[in-house]
C-alpha atoms as a PDB file:
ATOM      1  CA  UNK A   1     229.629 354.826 152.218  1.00  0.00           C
ATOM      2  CA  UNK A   2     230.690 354.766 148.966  1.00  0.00           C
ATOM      3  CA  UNK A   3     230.685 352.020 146.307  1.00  0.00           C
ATOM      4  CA  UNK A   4     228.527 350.241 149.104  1.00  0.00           C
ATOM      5  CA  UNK A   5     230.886 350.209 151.346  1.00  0.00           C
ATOM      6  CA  UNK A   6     230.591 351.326 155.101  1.00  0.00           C
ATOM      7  CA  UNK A   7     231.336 354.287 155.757  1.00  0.00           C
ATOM      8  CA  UNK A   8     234.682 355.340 157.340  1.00  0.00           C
ATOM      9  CA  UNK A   9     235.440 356.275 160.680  1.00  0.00           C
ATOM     10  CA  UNK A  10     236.619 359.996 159.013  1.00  0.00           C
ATOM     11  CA  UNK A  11     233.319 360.209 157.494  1.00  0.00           C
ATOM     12  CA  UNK A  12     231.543 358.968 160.720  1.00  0.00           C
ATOM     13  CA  UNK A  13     233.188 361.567 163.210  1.00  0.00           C
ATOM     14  CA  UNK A  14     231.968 364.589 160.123  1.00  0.00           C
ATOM     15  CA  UNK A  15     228.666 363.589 160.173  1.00  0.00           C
ATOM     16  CA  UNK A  16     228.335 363.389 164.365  1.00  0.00           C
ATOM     17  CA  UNK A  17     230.515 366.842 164.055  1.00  0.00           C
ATOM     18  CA  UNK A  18     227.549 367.999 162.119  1.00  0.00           C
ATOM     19  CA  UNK A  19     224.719 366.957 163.845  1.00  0.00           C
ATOM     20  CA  UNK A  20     226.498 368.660 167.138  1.00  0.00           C
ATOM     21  CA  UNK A  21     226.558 371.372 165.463  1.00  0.00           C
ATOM     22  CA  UNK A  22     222.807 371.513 164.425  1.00  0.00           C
ATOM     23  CA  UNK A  23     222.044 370.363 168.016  1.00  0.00           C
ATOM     24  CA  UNK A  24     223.723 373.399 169.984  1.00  0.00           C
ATOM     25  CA  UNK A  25     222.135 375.541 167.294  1.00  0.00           C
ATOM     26  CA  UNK A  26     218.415 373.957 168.930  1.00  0.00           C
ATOM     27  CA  UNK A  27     217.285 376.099 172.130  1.00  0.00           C
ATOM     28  CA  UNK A  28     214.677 372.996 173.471  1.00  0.00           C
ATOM     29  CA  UNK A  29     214.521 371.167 176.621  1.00  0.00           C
ATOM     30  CA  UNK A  30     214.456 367.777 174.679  1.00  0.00           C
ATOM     31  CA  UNK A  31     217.877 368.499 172.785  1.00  0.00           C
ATOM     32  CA  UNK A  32     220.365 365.558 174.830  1.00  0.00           C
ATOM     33  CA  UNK A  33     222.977 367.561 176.662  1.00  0.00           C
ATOM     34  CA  UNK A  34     225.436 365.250 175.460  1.00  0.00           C
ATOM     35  CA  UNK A  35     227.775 365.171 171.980  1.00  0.00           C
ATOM     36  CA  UNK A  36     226.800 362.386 169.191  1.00  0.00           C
ATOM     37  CA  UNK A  37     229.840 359.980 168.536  1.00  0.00           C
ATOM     38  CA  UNK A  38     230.020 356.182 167.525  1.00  0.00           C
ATOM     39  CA  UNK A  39     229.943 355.491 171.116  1.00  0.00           C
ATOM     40  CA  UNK A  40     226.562 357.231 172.441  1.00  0.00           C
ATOM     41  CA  UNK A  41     224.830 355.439 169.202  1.00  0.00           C
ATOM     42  CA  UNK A  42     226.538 352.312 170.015  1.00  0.00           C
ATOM     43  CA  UNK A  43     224.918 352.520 173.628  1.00  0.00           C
ATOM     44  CA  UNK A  44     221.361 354.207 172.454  1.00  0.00           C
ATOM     45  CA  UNK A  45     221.266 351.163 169.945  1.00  0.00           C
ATOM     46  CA  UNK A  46     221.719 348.846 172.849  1.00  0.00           C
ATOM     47  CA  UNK A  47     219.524 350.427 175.206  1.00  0.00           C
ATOM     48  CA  UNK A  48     216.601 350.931 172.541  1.00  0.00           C
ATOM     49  CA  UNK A  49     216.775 347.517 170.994  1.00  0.00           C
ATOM     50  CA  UNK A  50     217.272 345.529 174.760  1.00  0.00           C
ATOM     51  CA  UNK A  51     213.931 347.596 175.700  1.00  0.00           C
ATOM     52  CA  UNK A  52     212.155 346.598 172.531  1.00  0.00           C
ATOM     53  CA  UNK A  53     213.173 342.792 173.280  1.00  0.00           C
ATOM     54  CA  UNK A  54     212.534 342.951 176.434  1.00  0.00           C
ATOM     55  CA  UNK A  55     208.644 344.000 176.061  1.00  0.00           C
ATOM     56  CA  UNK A  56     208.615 341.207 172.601  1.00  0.00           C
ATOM     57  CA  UNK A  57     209.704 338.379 175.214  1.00  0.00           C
ATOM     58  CA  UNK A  58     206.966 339.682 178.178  1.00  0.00           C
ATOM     59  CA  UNK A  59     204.468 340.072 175.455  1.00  0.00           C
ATOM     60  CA  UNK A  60     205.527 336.342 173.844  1.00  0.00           C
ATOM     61  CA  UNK A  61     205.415 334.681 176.519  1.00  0.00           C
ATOM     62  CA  UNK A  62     203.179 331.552 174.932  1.00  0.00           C
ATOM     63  CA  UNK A  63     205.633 330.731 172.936  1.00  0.00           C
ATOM     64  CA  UNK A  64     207.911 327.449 174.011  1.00  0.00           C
ATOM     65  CA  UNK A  65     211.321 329.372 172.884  1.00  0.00           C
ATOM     66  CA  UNK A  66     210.469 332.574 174.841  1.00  0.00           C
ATOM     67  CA  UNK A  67     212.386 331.327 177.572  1.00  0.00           C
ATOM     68  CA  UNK A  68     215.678 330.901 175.844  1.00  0.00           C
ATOM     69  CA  UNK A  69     215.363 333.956 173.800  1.00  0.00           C
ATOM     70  CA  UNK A  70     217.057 336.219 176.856  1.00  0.00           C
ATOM     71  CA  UNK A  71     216.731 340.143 175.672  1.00  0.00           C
ATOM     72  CA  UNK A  72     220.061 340.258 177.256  1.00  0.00           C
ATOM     73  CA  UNK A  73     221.824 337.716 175.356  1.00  0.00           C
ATOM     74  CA  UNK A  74     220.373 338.874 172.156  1.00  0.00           C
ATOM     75  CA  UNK A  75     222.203 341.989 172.385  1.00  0.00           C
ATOM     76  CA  UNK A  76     225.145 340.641 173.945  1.00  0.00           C
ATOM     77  CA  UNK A  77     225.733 338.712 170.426  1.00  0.00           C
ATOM     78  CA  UNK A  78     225.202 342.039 167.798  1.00  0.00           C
ATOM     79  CA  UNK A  79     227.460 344.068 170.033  1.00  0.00           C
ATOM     80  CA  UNK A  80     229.720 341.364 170.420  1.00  0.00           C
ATOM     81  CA  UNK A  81     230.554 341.506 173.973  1.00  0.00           C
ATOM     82  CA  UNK A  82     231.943 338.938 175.315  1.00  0.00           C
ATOM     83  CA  UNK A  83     230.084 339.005 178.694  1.00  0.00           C
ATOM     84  CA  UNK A  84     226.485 339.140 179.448  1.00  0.00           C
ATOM     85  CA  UNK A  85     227.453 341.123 182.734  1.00  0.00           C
ATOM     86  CA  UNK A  86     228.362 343.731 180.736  1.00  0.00           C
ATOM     87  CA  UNK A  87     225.304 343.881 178.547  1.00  0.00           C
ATOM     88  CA  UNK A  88     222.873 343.771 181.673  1.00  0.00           C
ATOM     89  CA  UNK A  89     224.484 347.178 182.817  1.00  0.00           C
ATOM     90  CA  UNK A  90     221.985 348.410 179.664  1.00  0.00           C
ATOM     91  CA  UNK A  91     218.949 346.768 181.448  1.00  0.00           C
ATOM     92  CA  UNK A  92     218.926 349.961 184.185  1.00  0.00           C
ATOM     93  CA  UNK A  93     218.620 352.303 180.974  1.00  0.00           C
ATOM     94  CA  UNK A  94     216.550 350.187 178.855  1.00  0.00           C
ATOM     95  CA  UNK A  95     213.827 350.159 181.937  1.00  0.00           C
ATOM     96  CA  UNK A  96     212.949 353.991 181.173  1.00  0.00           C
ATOM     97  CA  UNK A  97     211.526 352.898 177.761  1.00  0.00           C
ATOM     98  CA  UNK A  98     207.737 352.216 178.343  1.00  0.00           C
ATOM     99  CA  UNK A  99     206.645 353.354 174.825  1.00  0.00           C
ATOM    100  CA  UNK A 100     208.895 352.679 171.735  1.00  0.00           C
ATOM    101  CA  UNK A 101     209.502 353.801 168.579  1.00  0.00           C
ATOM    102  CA  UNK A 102     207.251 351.578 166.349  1.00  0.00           C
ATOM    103  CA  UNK A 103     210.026 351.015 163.899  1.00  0.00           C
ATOM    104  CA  UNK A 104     211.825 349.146 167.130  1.00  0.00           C
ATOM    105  CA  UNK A 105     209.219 347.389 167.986  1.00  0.00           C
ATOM    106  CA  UNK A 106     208.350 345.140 164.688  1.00  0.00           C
ATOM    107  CA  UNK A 107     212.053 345.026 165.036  1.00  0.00           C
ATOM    108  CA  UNK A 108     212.420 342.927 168.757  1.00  0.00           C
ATOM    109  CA  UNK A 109     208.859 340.984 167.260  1.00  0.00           C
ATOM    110  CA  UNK A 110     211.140 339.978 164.158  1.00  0.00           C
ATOM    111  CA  UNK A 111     214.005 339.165 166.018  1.00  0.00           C
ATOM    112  CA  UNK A 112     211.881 336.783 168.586  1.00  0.00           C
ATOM    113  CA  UNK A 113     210.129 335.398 165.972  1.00  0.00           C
ATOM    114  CA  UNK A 114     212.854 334.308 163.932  1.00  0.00           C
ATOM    115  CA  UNK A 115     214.590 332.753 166.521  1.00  0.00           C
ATOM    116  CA  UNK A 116     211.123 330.769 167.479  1.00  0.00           C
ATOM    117  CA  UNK A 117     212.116 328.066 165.184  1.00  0.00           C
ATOM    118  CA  UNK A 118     215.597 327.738 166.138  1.00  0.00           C
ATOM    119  CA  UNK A 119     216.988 324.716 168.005  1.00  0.00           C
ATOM    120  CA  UNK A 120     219.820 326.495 169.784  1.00  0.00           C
ATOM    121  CA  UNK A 121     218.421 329.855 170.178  1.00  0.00           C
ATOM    122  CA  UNK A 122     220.248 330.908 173.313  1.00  0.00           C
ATOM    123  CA  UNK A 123     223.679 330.313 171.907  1.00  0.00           C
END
């Protein structure tokens, strides 16, 4: 946004209008037969990073904390839902993601280390 700011909701639905528009411009089997909005990055956030957690805390599982680091309430807290029943709905979705993005993956291992060291890591 500008001046640092976020960017606003205006300037949010131009730029999804845009990349639509590239998208149904694309004649590939890979292009997602679905329309970009806040909402399906909102969800492919959640899905992406509670698959990248989920392999950090089966790959971490030495560590004393990894059983209070739960993928699921991890992602609960940055989308701020007030239920963990509704964050496991991501689990069935976040299941399809053998290989990840290595960008997500150092990600999850950041996140589950830095919460390692904390007393009250499961909230």
């Amino acid at each position: 946004g500008r001046f640092g700011l976020p960017p606003t909701l205006t300037t949010l639905n131009q730029i999804w209008s845009d990349c639509n528009k590239r998208l149904a411009a694309i004649d590939h089997p890979d292009v997602p037969p679905i329309q970009v909005s806040n909402h399906t990055m909102r969800h492919t956030f959640a899905v992406r990073t509670l698959a990248a957690l989920v392999q950090a805390s089966k790959r971490g599982k030495e560590s004393p904390y990894a059983l209070v680091m739960n993928p699921v309430f991890v992602v609960q807290e940055l989308l701020g839902h007030s239920s963990a029943e509704t964050t496991a709905l991501y689990l069935h979705a976040a299941e399809r993601y053998e290989v990840l993005p290595e960008v997500l993956r150092q990600g999850a291992e950041r996140i589950a280390s830095s919460l390692e060291g904390t007393p009250n890591a499961s909230h």
